[in-house]
Protein backbone atom coordinates (compact mmCIF):
# COMPACT_ATOMS: atom_id res chain seq x y z
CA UNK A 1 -20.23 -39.56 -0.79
CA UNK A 2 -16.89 -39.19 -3.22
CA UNK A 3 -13.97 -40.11 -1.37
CA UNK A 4 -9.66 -39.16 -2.07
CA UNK A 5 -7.39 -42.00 -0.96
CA UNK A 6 -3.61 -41.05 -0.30
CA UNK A 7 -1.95 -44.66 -0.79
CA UNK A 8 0.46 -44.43 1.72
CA UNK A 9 2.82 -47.19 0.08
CA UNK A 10 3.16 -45.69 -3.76
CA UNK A 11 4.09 -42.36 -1.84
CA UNK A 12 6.83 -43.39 0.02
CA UNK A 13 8.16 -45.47 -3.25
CA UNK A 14 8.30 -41.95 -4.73
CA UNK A 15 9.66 -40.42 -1.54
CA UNK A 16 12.25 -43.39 -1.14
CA UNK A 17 12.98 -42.68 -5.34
CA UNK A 18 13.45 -39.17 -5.39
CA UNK A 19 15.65 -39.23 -1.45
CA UNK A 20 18.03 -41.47 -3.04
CA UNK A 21 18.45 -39.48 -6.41
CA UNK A 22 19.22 -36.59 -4.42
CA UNK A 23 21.52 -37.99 -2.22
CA UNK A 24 23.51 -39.95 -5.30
CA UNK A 25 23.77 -36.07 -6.33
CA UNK A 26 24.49 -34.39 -3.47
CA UNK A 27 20.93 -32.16 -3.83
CA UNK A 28 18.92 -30.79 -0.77
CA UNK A 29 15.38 -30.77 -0.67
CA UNK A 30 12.21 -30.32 0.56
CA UNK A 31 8.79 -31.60 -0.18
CA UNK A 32 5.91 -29.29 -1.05
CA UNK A 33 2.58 -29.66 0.86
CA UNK A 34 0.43 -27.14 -0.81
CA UNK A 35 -1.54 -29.92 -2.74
CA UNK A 36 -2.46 -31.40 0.57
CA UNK A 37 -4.35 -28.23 1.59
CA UNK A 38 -3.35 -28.71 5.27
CA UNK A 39 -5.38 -32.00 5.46
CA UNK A 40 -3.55 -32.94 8.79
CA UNK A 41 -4.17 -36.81 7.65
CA UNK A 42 -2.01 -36.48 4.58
CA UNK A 43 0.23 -33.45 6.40
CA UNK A 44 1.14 -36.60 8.84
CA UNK A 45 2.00 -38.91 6.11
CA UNK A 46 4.19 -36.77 4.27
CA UNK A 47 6.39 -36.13 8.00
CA UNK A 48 6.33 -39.84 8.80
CA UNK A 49 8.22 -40.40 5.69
CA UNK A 50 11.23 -38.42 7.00
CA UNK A 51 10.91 -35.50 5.43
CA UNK A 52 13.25 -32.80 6.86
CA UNK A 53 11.43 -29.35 5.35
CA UNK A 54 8.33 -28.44 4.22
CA UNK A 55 7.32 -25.97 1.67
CA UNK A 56 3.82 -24.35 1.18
CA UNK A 57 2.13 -21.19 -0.29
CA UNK A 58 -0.49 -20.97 2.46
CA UNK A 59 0.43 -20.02 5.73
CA UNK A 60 -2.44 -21.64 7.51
CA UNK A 61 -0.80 -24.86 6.32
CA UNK A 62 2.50 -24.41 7.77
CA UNK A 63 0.94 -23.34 10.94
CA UNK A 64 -0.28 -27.15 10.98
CA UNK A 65 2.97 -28.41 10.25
CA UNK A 66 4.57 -27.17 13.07
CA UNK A 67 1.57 -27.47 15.05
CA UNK A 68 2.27 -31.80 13.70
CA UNK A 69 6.55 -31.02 14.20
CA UNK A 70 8.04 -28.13 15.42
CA UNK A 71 11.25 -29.38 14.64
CA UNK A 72 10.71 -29.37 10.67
CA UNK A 73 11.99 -26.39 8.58
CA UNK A 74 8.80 -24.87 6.93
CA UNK A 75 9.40 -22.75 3.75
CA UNK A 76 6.86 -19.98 2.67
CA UNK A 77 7.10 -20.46 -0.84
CA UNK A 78 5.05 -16.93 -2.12
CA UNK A 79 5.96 -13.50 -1.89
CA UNK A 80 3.91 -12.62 1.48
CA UNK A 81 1.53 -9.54 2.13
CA UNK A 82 1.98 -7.11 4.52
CA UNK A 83 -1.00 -8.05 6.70
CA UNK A 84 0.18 -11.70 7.04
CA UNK A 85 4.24 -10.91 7.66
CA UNK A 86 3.52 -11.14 11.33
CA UNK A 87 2.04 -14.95 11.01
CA UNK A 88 4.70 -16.11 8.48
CA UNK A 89 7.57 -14.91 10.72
CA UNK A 90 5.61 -17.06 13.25
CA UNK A 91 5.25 -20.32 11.45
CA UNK A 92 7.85 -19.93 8.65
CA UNK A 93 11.31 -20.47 8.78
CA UNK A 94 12.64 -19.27 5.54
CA UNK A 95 10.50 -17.64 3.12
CA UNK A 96 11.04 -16.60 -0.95
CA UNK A 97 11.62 -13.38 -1.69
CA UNK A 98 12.40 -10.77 -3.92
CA UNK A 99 10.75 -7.36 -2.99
CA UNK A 100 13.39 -5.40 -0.72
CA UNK A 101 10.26 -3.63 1.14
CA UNK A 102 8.91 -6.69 2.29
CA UNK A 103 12.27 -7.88 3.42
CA UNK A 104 12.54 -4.95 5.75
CA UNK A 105 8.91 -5.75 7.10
CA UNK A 106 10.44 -9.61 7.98
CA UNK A 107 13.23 -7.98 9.34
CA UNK A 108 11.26 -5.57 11.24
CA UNK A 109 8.93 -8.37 12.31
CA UNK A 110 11.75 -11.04 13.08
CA UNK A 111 13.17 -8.98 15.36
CA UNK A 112 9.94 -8.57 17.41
CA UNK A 113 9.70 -12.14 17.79
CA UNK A 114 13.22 -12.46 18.39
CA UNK A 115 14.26 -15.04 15.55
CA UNK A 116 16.62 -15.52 12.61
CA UNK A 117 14.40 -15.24 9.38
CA UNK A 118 16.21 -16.97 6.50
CA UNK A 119 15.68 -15.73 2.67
CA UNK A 120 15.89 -16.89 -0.35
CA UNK A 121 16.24 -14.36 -2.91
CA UNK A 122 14.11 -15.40 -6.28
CA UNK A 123 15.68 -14.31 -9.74
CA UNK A 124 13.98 -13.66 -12.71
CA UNK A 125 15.44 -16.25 -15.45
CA UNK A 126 12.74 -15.82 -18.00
CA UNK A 127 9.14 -16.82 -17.55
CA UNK A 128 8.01 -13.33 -16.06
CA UNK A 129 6.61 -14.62 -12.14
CA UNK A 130 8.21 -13.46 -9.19
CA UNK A 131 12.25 -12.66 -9.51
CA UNK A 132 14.62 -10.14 -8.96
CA UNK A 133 16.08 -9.20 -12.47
CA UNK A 134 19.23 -10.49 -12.94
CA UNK A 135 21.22 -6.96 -13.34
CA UNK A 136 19.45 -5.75 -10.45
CA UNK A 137 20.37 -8.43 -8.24
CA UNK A 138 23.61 -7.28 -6.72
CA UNK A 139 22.47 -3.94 -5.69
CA UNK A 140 19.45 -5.34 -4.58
CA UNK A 141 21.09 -7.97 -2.49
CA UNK A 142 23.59 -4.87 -0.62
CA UNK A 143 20.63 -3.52 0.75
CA UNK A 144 19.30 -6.45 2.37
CA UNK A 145 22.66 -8.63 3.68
CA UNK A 146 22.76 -6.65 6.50
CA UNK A 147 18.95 -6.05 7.54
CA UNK A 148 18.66 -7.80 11.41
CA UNK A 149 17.74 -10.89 12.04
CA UNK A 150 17.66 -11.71 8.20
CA UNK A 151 19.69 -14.27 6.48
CA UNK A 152 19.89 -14.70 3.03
CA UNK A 153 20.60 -18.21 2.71
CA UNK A 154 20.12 -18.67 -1.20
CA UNK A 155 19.44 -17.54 -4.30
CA UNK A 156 16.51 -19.44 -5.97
CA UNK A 157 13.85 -19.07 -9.63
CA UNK A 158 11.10 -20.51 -10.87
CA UNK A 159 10.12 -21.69 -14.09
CA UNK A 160 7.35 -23.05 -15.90
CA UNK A 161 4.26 -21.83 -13.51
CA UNK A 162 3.14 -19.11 -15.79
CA UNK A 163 4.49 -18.33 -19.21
CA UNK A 164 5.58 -22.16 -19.76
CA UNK A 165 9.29 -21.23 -19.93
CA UNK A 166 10.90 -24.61 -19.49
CA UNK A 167 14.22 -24.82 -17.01
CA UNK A 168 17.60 -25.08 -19.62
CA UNK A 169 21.06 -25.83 -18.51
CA UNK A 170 22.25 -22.61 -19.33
CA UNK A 171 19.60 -20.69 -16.99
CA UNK A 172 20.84 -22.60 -14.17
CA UNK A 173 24.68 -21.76 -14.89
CA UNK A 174 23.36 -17.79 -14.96
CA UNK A 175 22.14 -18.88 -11.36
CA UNK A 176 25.06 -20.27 -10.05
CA UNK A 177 27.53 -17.35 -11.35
CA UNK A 178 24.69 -14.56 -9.78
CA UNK A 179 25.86 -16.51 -6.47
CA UNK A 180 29.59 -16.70 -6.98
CA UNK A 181 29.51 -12.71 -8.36
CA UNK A 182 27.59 -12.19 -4.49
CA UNK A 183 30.33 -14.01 -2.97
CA UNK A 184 32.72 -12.60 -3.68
CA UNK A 185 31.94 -9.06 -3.97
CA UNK A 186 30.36 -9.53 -0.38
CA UNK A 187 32.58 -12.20 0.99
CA UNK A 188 30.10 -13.85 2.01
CA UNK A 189 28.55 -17.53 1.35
CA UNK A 190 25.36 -18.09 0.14
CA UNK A 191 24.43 -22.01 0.78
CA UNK A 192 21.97 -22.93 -1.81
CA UNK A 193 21.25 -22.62 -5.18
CA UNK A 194 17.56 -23.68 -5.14
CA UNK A 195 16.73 -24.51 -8.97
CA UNK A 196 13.49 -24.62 -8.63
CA UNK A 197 10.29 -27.41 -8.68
CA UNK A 198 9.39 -30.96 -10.42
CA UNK A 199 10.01 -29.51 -13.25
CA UNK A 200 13.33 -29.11 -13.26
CA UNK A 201 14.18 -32.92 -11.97
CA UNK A 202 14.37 -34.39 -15.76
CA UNK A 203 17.63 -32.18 -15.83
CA UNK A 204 19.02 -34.07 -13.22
CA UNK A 205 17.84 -37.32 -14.23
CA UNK A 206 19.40 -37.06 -17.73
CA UNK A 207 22.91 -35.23 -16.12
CA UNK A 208 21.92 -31.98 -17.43
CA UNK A 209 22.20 -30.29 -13.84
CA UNK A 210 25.16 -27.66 -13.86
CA UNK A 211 27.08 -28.98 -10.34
CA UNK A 212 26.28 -25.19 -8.41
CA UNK A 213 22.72 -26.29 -8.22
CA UNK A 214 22.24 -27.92 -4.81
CA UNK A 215 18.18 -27.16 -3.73
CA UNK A 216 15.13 -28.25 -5.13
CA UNK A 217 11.32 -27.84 -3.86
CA UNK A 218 9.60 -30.51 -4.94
CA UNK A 219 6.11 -31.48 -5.17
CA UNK A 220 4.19 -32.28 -8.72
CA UNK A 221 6.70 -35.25 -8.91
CA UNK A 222 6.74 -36.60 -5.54
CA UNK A 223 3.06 -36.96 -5.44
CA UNK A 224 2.51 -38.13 -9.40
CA UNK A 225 6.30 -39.43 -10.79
CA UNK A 226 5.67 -36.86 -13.71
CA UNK A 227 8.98 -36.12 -15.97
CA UNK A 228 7.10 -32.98 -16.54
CA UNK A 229 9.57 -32.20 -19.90
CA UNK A 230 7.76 -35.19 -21.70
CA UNK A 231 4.66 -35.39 -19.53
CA UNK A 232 5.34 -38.78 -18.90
CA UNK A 233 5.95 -41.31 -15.87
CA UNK A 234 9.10 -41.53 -14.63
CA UNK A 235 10.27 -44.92 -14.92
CA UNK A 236 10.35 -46.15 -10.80
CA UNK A 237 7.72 -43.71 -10.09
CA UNK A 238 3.84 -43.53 -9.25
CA UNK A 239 1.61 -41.75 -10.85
CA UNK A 240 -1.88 -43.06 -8.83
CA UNK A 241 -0.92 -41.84 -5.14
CA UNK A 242 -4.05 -40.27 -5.30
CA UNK A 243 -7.28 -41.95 -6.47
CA UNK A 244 -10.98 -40.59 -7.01
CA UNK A 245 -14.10 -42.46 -5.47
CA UNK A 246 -17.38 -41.81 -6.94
CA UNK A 247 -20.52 -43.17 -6.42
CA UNK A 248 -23.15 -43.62 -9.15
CA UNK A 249 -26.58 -42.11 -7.77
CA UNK A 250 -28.62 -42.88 -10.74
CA UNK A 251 -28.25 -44.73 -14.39
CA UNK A 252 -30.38 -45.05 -17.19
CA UNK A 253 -30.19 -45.48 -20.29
CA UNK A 254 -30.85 -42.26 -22.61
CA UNK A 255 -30.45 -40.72 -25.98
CA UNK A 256 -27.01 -39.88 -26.84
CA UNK A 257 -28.49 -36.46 -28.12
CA UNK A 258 -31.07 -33.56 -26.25
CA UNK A 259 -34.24 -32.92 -27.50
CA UNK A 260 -35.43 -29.08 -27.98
CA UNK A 261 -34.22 -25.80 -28.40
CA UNK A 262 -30.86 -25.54 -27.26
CA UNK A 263 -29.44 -22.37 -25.37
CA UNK A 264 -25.81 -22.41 -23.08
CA UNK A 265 -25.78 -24.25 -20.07
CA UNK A 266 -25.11 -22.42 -16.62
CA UNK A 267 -21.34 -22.79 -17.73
CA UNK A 268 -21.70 -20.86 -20.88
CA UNK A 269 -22.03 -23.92 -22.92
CA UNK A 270 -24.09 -24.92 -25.94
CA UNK A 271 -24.44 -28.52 -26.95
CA UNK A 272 -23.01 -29.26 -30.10
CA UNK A 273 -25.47 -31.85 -32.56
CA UNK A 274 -23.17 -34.89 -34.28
CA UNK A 275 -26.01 -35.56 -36.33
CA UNK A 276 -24.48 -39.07 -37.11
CA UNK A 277 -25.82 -39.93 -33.45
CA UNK A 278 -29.42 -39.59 -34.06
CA UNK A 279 -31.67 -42.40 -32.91
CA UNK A 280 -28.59 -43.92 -30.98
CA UNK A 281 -28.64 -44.35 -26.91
CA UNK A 282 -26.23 -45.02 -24.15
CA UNK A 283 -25.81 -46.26 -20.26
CA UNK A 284 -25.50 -42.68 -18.44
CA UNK A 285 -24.96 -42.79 -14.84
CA UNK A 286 -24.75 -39.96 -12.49
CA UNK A 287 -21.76 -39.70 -10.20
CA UNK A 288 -21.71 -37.72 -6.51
CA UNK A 289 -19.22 -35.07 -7.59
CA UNK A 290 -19.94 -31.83 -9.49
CA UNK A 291 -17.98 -29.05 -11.00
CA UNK A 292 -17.59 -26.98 -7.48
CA UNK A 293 -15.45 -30.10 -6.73
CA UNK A 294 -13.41 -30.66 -9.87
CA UNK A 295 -12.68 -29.54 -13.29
CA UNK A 296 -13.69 -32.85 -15.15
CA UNK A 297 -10.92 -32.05 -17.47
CA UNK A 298 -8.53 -33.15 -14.45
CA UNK A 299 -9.75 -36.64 -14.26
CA UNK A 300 -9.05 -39.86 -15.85
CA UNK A 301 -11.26 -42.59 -15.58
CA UNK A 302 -9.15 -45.94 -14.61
CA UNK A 303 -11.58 -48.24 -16.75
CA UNK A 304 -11.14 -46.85 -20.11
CA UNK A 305 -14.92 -48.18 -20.90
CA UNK A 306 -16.48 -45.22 -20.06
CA UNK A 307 -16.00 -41.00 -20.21
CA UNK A 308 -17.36 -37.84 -18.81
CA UNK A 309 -19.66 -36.04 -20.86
CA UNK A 310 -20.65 -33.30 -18.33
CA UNK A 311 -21.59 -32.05 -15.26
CA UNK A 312 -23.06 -29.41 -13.04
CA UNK A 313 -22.31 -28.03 -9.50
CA UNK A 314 -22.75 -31.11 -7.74
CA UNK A 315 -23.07 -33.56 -10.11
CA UNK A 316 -20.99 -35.76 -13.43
CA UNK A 317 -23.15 -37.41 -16.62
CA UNK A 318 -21.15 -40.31 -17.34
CA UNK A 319 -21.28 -41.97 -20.73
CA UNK A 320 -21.16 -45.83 -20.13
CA UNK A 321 -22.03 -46.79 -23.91
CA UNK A 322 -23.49 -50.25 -23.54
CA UNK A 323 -22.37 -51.08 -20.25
CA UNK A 324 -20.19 -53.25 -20.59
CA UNK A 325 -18.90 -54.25 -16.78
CA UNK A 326 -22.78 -53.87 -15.71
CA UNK A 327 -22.57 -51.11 -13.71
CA UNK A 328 -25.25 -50.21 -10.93
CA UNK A 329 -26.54 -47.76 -8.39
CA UNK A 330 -24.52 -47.94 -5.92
CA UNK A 331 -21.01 -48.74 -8.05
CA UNK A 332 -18.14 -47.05 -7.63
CA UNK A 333 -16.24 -45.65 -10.65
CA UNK A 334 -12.75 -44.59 -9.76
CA UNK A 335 -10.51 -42.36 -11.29
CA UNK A 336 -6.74 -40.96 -11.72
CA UNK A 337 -6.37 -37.42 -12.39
CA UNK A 338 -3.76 -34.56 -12.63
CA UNK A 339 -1.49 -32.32 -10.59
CA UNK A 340 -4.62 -29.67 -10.43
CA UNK A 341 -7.45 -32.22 -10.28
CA UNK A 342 -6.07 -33.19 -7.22
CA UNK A 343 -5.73 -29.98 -5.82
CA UNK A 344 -9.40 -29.40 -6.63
CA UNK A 345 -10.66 -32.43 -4.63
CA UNK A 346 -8.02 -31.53 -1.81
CA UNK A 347 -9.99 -27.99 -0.98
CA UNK A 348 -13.79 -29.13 -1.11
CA UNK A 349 -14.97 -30.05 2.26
CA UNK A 350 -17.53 -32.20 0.25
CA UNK A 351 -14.91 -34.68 -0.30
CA UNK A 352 -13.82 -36.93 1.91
CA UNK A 353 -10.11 -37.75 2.67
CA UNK A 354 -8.60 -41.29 3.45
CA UNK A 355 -5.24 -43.02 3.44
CA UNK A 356 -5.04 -46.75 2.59
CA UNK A 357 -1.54 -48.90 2.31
């Protein structure tokens, strides 16, 4: 079976990198879990590293953290739905915001339970996801400052996650004078300025952070050391926490073209002919992963010698050319792969899960 390893030692390199950037700045943070899909193997490693709070989209998956460490601020990092304010309440200490009905529901619900709900307030700065728009945000934020049991401890965006907009230094500034403009028209301090995710970090790096921005969420980065401005590894980083394990269930050697009529694929494919290749074969082996697992477009093979051609549900045609490194039945070919490769492999129960040092 196709196996994930979570190398606990290149993690905490790029926990120990990015803890001591932040501190040299003065930055809080917390670490995002959502890629670890409330794996409580990997959950654990990412607490026994020291991290303080904990940040994830799913609900079920902060209900494991705490269920790990009560003790650790979680952070709901999704605007949440009516039927689920009850459970996030519950299991989340702060939550993202920026619809003033829900707010009231959290308040509603916070009281209930008899806690102190913290809120950060999300501002629209450009790429059109969730945010309060900037000239709304002052009336918006009188109607909520003095909801019970709700405290609106800062004022935070996002950028990059769906139009591509990339963080500038002047966005941020707009952020930190929204918060000074509350201030004082409220008299009333608002902690953190949270600037947002990985992608955001290669401002700090180069000095490019304006000094009101004191939060971050982080999680591309700490798991793969992307400077997600160039795409490229940051230089102290890891980018091969995560590995793929695949087993090769069958090779033979084959034509590099089909034979017959051709019609699309189950995926809505049709093979294209490179008539150049006619009469020419290859090593193909078949790995023990398919597409329900993973996008193949997510994964990098390690050994450069060989590439994905395909796949189906359950299973990946590997082109091994002349086979070089004499694979067999029974091999293992490994790979690296992205941010949302990983994610993939993290939610199919077909895959197992494994930490090694």
């Amino acid at each position: 079976m196709a196996y994930l390893t979570l190398n606990r030692t290149k993690l905490k390199e790029n926990f120990d990198f990015l803890k001591q950037t932040f501190e040299d700045r003065e930055v809080s943070w917390g670490a995002v879990s959502k890629l670890l899909c409330g794996n409580k193997l990997f959950v654990q490693e990412l607490i026994d590293l020291g991290v303080k709070e904990i940040h994830d989209s799913r609900i079920g998956n902060l209900e494991i953290v705490k269920g790990l460490n009560p003790e650790l601020q979680t952070v709901y990092i999704k605007p949440v739905s009516k039927r689920y304010v009850r459970k996030m309440v519950q299991f989340a200490d702060v939550s993202l915001n920026s619809e003033l009905e829900t707010i009231r529901w959290i308040s509603q619900e916070a009281v209930k339970q008899n806690k102190k709900h913290k809120i950060i307030i999300m501002v629209e700065t450009g790429d059109l996801r969730e945010g309060v728009m900037g000239e709304q945000l002052v009336e918006f934020y009188s109607q909520i400052f003095q909801l019970p049991n709700i405290e609106v401890i800062g004022l935070g965006t996002n950028l990059n996650c769906l139009n591509g907009v990339m963080p500038s230094a002047d966005k941020l500034i707009q952020l930190s004078l929204y918060k000074q403009i509350i201030e004082l028209k409220f008299n009333k301090e608002i902690p953190w300025v949270s600037a947002g995710t990985s992608v955001t970090i290669p401002l700090m790096l180069t000095h490019q952070l304006p000094k009101g921005i004191n939060h971050f969420r982080v999680g591309e980065t700490l798991y793969f050391g992307l400077d997600l401005f160039e795409e490229k590894l940051i230089e102290g980083m890891n980018g091969d926490v995560f590995e793929l394990h695949a087993e090769i269930i069958e090779m033979q050697e084959k034509p590099l073209l089909p034979v017959g009529n051709l019609a699309a694929n189950p995926q809505g494919e049709t093979a294209e002919i490179d008539e150049s290749l006619y009469g020419q074969s290859s090593f193909r082996a078949i790995i023990d992963i398919g597409l329900l697992d993973v996008d193949p477009k997510y994964l990098i093979p390690i050994d450069g010698e060989y590439e994905i051609l395909g796949g189906s549900s359950d299973m990946l045609i590997i082109n091994l050319w002349k086979n070089p490194k004499n694979y067999k039945v029974g091999d293992t070919l490994n790979f690296d792969m992205k941010y949302m490769g990983a994610l993939s492999l993290m939610n199919s129960s077909y895959i197992d899960k494994k930490v090694i040092s």
